[in-house]
C-alpha atoms as a PDB file:
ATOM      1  CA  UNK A   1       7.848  -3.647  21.557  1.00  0.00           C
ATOM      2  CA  UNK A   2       6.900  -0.409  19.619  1.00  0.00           C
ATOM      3  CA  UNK A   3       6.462  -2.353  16.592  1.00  0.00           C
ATOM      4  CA  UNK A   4       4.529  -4.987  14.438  1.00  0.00           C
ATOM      5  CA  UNK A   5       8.040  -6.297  12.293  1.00  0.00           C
ATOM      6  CA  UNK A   6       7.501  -9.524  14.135  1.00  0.00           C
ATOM      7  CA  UNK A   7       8.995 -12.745  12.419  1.00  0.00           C
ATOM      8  CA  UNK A   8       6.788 -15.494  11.345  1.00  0.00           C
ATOM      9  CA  UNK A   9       7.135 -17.430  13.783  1.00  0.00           C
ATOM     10  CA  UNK A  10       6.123 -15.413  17.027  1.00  0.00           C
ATOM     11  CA  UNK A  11       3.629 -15.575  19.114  1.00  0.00           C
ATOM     12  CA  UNK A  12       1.983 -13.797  21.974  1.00  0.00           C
ATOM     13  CA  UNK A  13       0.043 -15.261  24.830  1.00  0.00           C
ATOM     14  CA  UNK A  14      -0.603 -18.522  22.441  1.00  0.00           C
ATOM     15  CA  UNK A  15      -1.633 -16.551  19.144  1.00  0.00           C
ATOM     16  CA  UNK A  16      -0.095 -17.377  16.291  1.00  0.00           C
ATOM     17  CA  UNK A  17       1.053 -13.148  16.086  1.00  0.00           C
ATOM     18  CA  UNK A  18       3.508 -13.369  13.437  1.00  0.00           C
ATOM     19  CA  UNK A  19       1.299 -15.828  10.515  1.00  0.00           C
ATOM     20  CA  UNK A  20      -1.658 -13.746  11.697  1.00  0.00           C
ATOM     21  CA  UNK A  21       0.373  -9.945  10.496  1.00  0.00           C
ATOM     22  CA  UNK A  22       1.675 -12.217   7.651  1.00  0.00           C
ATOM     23  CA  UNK A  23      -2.158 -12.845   6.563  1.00  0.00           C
ATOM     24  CA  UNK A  24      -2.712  -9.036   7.423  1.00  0.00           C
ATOM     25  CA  UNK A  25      -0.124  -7.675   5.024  1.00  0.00           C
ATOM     26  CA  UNK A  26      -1.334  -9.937   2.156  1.00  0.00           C
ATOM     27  CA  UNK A  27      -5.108  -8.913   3.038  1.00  0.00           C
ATOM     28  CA  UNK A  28      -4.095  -5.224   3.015  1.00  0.00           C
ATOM     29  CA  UNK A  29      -1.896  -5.715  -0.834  1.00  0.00           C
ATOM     30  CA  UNK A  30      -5.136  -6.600  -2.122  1.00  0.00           C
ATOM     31  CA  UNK A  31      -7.490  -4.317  -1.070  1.00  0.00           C
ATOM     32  CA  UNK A  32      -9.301  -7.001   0.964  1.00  0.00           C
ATOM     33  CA  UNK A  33      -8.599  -5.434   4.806  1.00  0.00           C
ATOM     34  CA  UNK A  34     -11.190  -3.870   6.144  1.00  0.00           C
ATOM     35  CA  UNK A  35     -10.803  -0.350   6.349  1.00  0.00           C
ATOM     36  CA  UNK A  36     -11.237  -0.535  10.547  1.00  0.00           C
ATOM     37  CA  UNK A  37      -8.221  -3.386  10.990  1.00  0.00           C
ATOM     38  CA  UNK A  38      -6.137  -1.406   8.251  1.00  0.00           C
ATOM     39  CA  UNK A  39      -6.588   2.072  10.654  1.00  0.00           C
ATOM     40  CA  UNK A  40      -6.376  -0.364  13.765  1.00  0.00           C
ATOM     41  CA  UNK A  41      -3.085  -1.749  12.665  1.00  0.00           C
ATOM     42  CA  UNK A  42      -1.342   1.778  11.479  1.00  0.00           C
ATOM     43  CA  UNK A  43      -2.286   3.057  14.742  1.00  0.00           C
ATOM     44  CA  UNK A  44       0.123   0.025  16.526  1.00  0.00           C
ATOM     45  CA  UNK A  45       2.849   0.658  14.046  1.00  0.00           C
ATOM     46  CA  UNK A  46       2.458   2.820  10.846  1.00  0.00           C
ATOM     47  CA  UNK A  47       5.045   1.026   9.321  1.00  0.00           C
ATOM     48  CA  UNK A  48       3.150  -2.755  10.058  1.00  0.00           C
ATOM     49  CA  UNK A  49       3.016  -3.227   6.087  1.00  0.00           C
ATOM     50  CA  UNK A  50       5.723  -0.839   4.591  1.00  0.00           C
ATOM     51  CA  UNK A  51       5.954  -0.754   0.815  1.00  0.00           C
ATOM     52  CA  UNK A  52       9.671  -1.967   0.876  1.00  0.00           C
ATOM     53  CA  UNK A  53      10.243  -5.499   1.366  1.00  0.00           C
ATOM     54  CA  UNK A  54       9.402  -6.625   4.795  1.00  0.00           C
ATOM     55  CA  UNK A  55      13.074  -8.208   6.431  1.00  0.00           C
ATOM     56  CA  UNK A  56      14.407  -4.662   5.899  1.00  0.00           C
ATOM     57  CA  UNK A  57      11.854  -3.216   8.267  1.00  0.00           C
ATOM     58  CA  UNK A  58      12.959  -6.412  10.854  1.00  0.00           C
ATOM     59  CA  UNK A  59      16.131  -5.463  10.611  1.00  0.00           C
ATOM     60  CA  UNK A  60      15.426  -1.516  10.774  1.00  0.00           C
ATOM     61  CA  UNK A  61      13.936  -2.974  14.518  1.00  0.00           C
ATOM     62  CA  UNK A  62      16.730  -4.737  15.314  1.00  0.00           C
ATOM     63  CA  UNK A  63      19.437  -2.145  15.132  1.00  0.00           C
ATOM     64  CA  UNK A  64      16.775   0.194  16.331  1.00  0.00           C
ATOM     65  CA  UNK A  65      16.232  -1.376  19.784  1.00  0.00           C
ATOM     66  CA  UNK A  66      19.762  -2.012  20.206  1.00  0.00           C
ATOM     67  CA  UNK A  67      21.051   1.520  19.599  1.00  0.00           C
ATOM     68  CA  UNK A  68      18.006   2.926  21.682  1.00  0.00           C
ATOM     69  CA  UNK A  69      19.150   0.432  24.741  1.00  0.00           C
ATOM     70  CA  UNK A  70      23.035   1.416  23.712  1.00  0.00           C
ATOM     71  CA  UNK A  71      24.004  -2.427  23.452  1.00  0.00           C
ATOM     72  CA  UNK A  72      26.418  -3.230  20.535  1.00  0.00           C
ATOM     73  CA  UNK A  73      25.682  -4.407  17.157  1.00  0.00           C
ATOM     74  CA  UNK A  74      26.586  -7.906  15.838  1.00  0.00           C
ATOM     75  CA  UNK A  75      28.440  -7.950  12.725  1.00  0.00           C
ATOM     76  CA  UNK A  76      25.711  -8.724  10.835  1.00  0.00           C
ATOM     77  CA  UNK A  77      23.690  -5.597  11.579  1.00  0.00           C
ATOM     78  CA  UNK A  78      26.589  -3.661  11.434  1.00  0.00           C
ATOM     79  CA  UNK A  79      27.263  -4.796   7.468  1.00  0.00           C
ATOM     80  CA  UNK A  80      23.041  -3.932   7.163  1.00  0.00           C
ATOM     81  CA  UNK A  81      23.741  -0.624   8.646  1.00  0.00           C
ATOM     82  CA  UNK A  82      26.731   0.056   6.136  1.00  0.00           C
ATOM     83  CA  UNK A  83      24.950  -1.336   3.107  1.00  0.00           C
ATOM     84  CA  UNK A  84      21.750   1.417   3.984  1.00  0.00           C
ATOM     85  CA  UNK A  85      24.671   4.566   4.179  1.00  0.00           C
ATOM     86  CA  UNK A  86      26.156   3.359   0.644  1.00  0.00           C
ATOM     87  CA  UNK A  87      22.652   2.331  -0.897  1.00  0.00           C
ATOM     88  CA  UNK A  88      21.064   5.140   0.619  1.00  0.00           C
ATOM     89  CA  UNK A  89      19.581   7.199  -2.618  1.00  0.00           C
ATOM     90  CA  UNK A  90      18.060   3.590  -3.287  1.00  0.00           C
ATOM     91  CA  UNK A  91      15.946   3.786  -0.820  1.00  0.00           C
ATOM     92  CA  UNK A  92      12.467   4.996   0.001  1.00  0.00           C
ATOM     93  CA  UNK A  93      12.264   8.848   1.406  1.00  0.00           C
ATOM     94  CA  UNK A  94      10.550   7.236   4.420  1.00  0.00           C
ATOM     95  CA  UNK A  95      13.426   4.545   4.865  1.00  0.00           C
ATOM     96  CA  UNK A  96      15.665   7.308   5.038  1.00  0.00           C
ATOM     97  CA  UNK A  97      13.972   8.776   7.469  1.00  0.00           C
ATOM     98  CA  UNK A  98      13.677   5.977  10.065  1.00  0.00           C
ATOM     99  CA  UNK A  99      17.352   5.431   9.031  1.00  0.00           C
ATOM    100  CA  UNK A 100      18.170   8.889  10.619  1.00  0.00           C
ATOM    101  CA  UNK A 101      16.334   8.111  13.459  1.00  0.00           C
ATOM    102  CA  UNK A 102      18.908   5.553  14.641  1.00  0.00           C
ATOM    103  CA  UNK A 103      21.621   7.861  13.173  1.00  0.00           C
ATOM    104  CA  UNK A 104      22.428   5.894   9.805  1.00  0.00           C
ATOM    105  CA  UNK A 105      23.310   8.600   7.251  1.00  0.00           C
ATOM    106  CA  UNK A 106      23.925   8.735   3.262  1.00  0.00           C
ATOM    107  CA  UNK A 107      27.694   7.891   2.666  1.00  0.00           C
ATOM    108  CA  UNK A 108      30.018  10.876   1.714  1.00  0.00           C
ATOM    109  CA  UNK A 109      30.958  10.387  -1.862  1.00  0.00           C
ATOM    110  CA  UNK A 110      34.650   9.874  -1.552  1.00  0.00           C
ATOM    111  CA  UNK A 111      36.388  11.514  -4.556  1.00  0.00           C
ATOM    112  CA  UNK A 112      38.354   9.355  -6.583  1.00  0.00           C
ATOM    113  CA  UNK A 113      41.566  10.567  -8.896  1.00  0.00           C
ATOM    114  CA  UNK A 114      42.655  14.045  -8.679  1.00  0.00           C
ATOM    115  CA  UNK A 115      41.201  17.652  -9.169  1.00  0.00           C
ATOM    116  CA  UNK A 116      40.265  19.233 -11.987  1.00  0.00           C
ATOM    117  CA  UNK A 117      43.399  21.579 -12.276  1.00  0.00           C
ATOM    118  CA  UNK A 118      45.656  20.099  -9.535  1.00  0.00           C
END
């Protein structure tokens, strides 16, 4: 699927995919992954073990492969998406940048009151 933000639970022609990356990601946290599966794994997905916390990246791949295949988004994702525009000096440069990817942008600052001098 383009990606290694699999949920725990998945797995691919019998292998237990998702506990395995789970074990990965701790591994790699560490300093315990060898320095062939860490290249091996960031060649798959650079973003398989992102230093923000891991359900944002599943949920960066969920609105990602439903923009990409123009389906809509369920309410859910479409509160996440909000939440990244209004949070979005929060976040990691490199969130921001998939974030543009799928056309998610900072929030305009909406100005409050009046003017000075109106």
């Amino acid at each position: 699927h383009g990606h290694l933000a699999v949920f725990k639970h998945t797995h691919h022609h019998g292998f237990a995919l998702g506990d395995w990356l789970i074990q990965q990601r701790r591994k790699a946290r560490a300093g315990l992954l060898s320095a062939h599966a860490l290249q091996e794994l960031t060649l798959l997905d650079p973003w398989w073990n992102p230093p923000w916390p891991f359900a944002w990246q599943r949920k960066y791949h969920q609105h990602r492969t439903l923009h990409a295949a123009g389906q809509p988004l369920p309410p859910e994702l479409q509160r996440w998406a909000r939440k990244q525009s209004i949070l979005w000096h929060q976040l990691h440069p490199h969130q921001q940048a998939l974030l543009c990817t799928i056309e998610i942008r900072p929030e305009a600052p909406s100005w409050q009151g009046t003017l000075p001098g109106a």
